[in-house]
C-alpha atoms as a PDB file:
ATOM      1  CA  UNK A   1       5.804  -1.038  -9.601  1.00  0.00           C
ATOM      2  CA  UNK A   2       8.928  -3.203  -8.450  1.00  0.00           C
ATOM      3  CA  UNK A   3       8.092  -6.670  -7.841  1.00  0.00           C
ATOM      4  CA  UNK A   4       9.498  -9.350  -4.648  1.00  0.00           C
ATOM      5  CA  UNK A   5      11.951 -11.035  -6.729  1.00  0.00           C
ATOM      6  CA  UNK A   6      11.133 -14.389  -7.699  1.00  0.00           C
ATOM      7  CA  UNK A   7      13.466 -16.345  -5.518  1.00  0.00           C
ATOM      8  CA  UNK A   8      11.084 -14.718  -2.633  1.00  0.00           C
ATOM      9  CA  UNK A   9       7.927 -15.438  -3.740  1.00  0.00           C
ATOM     10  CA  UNK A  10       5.337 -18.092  -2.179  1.00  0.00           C
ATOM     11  CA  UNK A  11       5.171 -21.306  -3.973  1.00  0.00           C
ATOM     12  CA  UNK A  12       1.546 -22.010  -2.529  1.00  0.00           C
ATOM     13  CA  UNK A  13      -1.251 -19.449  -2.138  1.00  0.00           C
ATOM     14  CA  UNK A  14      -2.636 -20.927   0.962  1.00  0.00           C
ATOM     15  CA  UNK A  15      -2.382 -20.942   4.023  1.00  0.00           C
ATOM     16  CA  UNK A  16      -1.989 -16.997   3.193  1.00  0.00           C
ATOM     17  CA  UNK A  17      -1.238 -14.655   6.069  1.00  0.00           C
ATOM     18  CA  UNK A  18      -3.063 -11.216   5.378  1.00  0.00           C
ATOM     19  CA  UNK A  19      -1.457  -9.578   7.952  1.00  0.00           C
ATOM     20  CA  UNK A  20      -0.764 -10.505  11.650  1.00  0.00           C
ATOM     21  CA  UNK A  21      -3.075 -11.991  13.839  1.00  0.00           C
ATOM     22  CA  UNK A  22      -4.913 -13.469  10.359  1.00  0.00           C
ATOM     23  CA  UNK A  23      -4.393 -16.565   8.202  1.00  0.00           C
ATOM     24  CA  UNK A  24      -6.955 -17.842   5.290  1.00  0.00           C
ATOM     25  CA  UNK A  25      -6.817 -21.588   4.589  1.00  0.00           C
ATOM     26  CA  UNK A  26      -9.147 -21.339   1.157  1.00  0.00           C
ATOM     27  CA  UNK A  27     -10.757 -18.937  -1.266  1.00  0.00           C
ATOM     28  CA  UNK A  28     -13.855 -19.195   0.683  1.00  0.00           C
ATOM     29  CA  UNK A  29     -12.548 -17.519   3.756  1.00  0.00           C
ATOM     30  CA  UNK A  30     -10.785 -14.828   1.606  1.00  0.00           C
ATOM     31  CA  UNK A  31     -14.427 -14.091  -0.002  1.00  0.00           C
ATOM     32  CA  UNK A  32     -15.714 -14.433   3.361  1.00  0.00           C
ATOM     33  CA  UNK A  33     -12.869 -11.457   4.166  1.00  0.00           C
ATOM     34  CA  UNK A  34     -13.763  -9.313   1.706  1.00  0.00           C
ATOM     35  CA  UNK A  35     -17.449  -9.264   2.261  1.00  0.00           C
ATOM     36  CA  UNK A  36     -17.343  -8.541   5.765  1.00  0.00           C
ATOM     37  CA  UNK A  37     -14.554  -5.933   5.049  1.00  0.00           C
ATOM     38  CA  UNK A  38     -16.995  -3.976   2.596  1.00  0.00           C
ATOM     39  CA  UNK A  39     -19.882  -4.160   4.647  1.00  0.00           C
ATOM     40  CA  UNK A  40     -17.928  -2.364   7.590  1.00  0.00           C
ATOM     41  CA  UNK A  41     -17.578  -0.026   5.017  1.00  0.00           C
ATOM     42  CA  UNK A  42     -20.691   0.294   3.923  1.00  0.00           C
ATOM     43  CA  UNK A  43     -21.913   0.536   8.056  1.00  0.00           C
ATOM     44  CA  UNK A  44     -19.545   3.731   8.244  1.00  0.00           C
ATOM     45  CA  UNK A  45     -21.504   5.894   5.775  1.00  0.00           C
ATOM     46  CA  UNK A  46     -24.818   7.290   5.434  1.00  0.00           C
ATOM     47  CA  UNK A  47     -26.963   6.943   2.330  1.00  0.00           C
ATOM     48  CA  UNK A  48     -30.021   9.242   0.677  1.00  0.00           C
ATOM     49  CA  UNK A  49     -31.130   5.787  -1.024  1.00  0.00           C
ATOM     50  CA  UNK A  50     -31.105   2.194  -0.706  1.00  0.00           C
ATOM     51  CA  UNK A  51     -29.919   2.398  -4.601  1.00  0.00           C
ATOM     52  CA  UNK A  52     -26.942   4.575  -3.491  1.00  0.00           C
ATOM     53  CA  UNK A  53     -26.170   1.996  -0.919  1.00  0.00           C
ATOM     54  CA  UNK A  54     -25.943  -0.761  -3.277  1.00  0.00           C
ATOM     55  CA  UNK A  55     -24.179   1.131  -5.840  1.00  0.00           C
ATOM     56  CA  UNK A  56     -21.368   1.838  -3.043  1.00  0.00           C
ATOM     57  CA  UNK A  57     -21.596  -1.721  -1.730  1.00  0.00           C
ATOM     58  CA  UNK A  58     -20.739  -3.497  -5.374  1.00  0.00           C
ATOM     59  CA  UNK A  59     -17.884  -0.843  -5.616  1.00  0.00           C
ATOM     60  CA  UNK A  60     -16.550  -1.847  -2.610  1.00  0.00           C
ATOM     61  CA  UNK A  61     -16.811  -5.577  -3.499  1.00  0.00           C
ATOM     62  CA  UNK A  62     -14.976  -5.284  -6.601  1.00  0.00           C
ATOM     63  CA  UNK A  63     -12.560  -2.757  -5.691  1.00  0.00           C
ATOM     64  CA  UNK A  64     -11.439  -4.928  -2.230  1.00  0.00           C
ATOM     65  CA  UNK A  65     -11.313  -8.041  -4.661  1.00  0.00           C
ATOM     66  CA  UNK A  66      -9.033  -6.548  -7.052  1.00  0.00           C
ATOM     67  CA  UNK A  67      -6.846  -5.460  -3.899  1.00  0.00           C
ATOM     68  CA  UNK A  68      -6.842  -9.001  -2.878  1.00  0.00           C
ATOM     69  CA  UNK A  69      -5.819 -10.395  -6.404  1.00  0.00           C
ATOM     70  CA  UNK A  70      -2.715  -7.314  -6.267  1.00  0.00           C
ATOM     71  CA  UNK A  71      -1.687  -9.089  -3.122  1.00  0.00           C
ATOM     72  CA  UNK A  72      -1.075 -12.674  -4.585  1.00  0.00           C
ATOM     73  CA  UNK A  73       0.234 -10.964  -7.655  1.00  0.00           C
ATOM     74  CA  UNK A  74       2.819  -9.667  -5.434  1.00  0.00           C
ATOM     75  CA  UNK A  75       3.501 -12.515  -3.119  1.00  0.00           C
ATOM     76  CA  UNK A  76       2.765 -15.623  -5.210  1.00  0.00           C
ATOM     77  CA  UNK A  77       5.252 -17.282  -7.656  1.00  0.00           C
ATOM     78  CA  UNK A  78       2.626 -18.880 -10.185  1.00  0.00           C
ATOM     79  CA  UNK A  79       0.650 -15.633 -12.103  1.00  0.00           C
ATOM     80  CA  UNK A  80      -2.476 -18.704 -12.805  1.00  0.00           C
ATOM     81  CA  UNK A  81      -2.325 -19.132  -8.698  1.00  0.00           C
ATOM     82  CA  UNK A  82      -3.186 -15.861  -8.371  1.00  0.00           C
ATOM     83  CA  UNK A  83      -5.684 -15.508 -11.475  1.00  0.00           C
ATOM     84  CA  UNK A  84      -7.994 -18.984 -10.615  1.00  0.00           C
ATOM     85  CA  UNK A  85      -8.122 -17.485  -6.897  1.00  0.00           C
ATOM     86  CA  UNK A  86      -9.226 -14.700  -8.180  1.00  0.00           C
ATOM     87  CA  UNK A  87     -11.956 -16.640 -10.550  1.00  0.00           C
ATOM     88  CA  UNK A  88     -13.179 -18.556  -7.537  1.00  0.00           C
ATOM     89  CA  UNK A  89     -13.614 -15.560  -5.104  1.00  0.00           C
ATOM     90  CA  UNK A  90     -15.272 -13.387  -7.650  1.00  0.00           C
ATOM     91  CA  UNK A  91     -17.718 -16.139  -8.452  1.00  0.00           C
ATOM     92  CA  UNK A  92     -18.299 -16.743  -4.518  1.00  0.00           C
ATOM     93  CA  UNK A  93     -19.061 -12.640  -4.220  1.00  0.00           C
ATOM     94  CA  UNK A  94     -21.525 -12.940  -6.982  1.00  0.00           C
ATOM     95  CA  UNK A  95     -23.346 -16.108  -4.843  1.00  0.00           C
ATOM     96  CA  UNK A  96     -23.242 -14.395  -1.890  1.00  0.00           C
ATOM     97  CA  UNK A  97     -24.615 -11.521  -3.032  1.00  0.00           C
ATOM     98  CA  UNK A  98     -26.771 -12.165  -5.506  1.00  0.00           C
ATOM     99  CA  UNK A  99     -24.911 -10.147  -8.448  1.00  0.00           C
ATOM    100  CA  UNK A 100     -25.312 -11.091 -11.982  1.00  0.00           C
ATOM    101  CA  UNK A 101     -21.796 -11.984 -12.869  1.00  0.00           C
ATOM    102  CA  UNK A 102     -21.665 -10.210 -15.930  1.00  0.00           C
ATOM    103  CA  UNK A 103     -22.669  -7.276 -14.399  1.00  0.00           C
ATOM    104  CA  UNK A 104     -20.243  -7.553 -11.581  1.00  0.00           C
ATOM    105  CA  UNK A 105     -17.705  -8.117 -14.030  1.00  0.00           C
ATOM    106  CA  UNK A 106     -18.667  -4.591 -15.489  1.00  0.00           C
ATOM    107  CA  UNK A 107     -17.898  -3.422 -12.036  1.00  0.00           C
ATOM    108  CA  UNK A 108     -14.902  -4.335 -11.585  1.00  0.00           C
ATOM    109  CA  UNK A 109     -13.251  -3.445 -15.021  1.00  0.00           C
ATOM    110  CA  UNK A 110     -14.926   0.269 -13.737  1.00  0.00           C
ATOM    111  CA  UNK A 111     -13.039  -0.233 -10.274  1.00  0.00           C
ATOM    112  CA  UNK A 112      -9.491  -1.790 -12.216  1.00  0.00           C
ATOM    113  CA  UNK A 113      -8.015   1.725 -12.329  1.00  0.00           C
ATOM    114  CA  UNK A 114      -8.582   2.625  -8.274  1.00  0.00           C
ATOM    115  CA  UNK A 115      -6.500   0.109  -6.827  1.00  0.00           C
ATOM    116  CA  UNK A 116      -3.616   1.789  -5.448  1.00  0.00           C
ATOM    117  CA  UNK A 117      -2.184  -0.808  -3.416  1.00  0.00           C
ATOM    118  CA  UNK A 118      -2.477  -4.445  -2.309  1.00  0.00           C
ATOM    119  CA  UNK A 119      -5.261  -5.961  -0.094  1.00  0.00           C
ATOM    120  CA  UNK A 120      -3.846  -5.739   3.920  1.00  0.00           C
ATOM    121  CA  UNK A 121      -0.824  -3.132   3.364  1.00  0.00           C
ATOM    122  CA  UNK A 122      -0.993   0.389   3.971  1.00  0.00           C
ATOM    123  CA  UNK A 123       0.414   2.903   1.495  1.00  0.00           C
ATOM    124  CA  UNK A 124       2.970   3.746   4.338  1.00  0.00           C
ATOM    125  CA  UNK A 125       3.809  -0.110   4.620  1.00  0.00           C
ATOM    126  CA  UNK A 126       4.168  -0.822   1.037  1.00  0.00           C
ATOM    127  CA  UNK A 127       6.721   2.316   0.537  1.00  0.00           C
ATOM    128  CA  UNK A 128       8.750   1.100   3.100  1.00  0.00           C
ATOM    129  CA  UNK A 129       8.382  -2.320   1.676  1.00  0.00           C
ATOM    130  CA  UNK A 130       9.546  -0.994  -2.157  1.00  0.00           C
ATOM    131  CA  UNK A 131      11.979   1.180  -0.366  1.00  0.00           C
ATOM    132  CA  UNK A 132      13.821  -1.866   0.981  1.00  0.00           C
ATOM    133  CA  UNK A 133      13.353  -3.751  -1.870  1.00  0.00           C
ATOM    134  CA  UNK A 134      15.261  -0.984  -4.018  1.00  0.00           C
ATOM    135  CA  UNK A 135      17.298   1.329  -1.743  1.00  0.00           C
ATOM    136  CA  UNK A 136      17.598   5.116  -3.109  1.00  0.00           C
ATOM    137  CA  UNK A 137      20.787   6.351  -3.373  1.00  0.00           C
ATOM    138  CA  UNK A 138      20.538  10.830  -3.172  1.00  0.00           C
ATOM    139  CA  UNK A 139      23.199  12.406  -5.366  1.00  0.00           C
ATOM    140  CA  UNK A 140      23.746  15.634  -3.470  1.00  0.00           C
ATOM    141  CA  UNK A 141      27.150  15.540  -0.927  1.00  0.00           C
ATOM    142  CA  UNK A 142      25.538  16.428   1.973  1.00  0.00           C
ATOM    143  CA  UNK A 143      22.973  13.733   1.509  1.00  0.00           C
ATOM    144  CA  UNK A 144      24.870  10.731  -0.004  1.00  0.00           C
ATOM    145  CA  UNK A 145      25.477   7.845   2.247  1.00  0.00           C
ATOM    146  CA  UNK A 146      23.153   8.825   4.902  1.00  0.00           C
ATOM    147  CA  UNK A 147      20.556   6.395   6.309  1.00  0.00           C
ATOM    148  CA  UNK A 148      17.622   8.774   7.366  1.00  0.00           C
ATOM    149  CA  UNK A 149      17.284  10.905   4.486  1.00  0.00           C
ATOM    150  CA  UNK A 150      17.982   8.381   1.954  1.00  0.00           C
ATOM    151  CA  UNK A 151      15.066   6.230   3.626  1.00  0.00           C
ATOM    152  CA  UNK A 152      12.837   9.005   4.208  1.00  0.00           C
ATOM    153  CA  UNK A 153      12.645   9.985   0.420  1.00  0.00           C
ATOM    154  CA  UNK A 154      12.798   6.544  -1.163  1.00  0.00           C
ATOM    155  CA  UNK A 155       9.449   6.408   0.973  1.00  0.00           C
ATOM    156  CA  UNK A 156       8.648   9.761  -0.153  1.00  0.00           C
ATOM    157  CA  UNK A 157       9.186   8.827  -4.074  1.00  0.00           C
ATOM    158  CA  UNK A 158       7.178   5.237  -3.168  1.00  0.00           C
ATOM    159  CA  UNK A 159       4.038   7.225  -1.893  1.00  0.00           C
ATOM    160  CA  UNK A 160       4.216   9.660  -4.642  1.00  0.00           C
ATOM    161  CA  UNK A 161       4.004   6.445  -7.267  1.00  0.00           C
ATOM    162  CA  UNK A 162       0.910   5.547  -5.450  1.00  0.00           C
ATOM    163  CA  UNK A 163      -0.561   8.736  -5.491  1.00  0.00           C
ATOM    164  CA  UNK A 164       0.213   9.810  -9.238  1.00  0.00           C
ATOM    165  CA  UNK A 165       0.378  13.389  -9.573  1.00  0.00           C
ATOM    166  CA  UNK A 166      -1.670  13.971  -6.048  1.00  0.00           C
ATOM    167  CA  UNK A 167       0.194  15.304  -3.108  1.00  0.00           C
ATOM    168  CA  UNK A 168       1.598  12.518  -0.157  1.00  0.00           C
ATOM    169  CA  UNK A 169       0.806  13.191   3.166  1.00  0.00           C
ATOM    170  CA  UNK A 170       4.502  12.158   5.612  1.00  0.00           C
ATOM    171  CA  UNK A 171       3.080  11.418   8.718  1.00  0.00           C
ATOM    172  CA  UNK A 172       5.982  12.229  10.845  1.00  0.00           C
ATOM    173  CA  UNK A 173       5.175   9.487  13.420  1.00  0.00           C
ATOM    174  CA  UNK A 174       4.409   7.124  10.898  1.00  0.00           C
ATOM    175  CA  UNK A 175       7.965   7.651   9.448  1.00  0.00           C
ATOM    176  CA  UNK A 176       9.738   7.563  12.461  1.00  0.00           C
ATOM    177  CA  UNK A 177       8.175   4.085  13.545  1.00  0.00           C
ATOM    178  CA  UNK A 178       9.274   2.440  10.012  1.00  0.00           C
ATOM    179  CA  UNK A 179      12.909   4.260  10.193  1.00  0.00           C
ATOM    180  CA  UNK A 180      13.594   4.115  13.716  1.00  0.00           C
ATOM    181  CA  UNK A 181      14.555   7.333  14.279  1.00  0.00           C
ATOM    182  CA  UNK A 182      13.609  10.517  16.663  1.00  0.00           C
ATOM    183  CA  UNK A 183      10.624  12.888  15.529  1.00  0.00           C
ATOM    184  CA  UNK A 184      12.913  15.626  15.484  1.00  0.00           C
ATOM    185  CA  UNK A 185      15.264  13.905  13.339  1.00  0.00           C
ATOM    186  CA  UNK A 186      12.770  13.047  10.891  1.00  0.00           C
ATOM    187  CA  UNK A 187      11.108  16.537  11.019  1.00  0.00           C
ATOM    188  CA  UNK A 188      14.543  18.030  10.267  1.00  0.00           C
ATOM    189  CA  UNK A 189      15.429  15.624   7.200  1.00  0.00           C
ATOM    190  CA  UNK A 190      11.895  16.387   5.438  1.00  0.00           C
ATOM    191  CA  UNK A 191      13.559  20.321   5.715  1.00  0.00           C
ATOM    192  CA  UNK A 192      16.484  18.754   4.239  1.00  0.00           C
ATOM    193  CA  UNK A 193      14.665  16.948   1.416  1.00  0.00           C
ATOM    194  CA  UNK A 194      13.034  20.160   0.833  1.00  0.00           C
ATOM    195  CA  UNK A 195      16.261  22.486   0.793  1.00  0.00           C
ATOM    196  CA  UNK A 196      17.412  20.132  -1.734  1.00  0.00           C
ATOM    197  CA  UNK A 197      15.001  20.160  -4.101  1.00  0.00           C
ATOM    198  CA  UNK A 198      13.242  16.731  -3.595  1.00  0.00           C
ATOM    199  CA  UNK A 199      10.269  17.637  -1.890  1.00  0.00           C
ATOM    200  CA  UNK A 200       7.979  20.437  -2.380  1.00  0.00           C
ATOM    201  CA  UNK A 201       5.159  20.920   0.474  1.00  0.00           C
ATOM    202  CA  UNK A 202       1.948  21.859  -1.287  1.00  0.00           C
ATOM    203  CA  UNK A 203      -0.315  22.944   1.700  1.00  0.00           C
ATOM    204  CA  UNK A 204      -0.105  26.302   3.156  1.00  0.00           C
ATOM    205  CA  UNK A 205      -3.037  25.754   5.696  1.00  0.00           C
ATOM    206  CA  UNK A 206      -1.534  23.383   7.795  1.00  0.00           C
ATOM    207  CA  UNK A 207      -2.501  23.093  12.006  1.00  0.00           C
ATOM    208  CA  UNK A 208      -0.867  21.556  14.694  1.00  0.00           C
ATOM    209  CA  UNK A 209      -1.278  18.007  15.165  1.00  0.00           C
ATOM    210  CA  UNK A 210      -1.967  17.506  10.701  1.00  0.00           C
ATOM    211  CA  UNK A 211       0.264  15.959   8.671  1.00  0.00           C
ATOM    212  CA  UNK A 212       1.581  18.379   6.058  1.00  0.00           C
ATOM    213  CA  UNK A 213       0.872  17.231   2.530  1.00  0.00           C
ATOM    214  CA  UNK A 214       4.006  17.047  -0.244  1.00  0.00           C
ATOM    215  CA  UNK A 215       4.564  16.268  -3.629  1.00  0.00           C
ATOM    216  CA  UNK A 216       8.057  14.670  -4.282  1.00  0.00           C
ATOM    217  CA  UNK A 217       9.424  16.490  -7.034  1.00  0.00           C
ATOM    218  CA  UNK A 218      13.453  14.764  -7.041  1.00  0.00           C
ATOM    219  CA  UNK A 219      14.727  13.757 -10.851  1.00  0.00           C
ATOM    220  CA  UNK A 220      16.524  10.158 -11.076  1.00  0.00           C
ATOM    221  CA  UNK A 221      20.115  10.736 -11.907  1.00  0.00           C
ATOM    222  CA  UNK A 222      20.039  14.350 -10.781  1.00  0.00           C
ATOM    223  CA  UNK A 223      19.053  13.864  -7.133  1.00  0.00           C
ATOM    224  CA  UNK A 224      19.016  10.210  -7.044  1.00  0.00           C
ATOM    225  CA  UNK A 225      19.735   6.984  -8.138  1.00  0.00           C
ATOM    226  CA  UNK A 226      18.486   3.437  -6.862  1.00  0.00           C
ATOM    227  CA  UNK A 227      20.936   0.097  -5.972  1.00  0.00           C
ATOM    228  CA  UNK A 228      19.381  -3.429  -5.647  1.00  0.00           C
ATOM    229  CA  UNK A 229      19.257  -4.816  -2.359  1.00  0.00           C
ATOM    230  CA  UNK A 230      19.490  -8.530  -3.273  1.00  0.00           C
ATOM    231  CA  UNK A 231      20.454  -8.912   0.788  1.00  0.00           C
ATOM    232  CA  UNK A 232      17.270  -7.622   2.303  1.00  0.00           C
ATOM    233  CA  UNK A 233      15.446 -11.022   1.451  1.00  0.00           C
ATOM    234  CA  UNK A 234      12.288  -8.450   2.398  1.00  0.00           C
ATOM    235  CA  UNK A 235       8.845  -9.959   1.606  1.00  0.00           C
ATOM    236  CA  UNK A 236       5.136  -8.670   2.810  1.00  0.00           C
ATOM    237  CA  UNK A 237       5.317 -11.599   5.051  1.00  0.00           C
ATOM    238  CA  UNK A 238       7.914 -10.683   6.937  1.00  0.00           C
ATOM    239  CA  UNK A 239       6.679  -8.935  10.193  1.00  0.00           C
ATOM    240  CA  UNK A 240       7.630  -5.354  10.823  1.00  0.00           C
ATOM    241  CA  UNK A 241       8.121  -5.588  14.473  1.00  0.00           C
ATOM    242  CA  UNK A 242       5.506  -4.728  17.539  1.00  0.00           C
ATOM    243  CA  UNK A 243       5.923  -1.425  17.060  1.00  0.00           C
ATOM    244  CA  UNK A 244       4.652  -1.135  13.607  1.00  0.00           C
ATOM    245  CA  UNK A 245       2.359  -3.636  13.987  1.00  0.00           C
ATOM    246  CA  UNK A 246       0.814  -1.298  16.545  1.00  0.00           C
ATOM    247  CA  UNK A 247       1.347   1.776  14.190  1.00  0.00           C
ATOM    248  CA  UNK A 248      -0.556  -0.233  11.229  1.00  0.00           C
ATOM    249  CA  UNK A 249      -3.120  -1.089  13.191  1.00  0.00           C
ATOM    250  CA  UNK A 250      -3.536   2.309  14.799  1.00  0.00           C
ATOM    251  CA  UNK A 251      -3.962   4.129  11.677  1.00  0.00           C
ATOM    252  CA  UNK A 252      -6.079   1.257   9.546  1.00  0.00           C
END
């Protein structure tokens, strides 16, 4: 996954804004974070057991902690910055919980290969944030040059790096807030992305009112290429504007 280029990066982990509205000072608050996080989590579902609750509640734990630790990977300059936070918080977890830190060590090298994306961005968020980081450039006439569709599927190609081999869903309101375009525009370029053999949709059953589910299928240097956008100076700090703020926190 493309990284903020080190000339971006933060210096100092803390103060650390996780997203709008919500600044940690110290590791303890960012422990503090996490825990409360997973037990809203935890409050949401219903469990046969009280051993199938705490089975859920250390995966949460460790899987939200290695989120965090992605999130100062990407946004801090100093790798051991981001590594002794990580120590600290995991050690807090285990005191606050009463884990055996071995043990919760096993859980999270069990969790390591869930994390998808960083601790406070949503998988929309951090494809547009990739997206501007490296711009795609489609191949096709009809295509090249355009803003839309050239945003549209470098967000379509970012989710589908997420999501492996697993279809994307393209929220078509959720695209039009980040590109800043009309839902009929955007509707129309996902036909176009289609038609030219970037995007494949991969659910026949959709309704009314669903996002339709995709896989993007486009081949660097035949449908596209990517440019680096040394100008965008875009970092996960940087705030998206009201509007997405009040996208992000409408689908979180």
């Amino acid at each position: 996954m493309t990284q903020i280029p080190p000339a971006q990066k933060r210096k100092k982990l803390f103060p650390f804004q996780i997203r709008p509205g919500v600044t940690v000072v110290d590791t303890i608050r960012v422990a503090e974070l996490v825990l409360n996080e997973s037990d809203a989590q935890v409050m949401n579902k219903n469990f046969p057991t009280p051993d199938a609750r705490e089975e859920y509640q250390v995966g949460c734990d460790a899987l939200l902690l290695w989120r965090m630790k992605k999130r100062f990977d990407e946004e801090v300059l100093d790798p051991q910055d981001s590594l002794d936070a990580f120590g600290e918080i995991r050690d807090l977890i285990c005191v606050k919980r009463g884990y055996d830190a071995d043990d919760f060590s096993s859980a999270l090298s069990a969790t390591l290969s869930r994390v998808r994306f960083p601790y406070g961005i949503s998988p929309m968020e951090l494809a547009w944030i990739r997206t501007l980081e490296r711009p795609m450039q489609l191949v096709h006439p009809e295509l090249r040059g355009t803003r839309v569709p050239q945003l549209v599927a470098g967000i379509a190609y970012e989710l589908q790096r997420q999501q492996d081999d697993e279809p994307i869903l393209l929220p078509i309101e959720g695209l039009r807030v980040f590109v800043g375009a009309r839902k009929l525009i955007i509707s129309g370029v996902v036909v176009r992305l289609q038609t030219h053999g970037l995007l494949e949709c991969t659910d026949s059953s959709y309704r009314i009112g669903k996002a339709r589910k995709y896989r993007f299928i486009g081949k660097e240097n035949t449908h596209f290429t990517f440019s680096e956008n040394l100008e965008s100076q875009t970092t996960l700090t940087l705030g998206l504007g009201k509007e997405k703020e009040h996208y992000l926190q409408a689908t979180s």
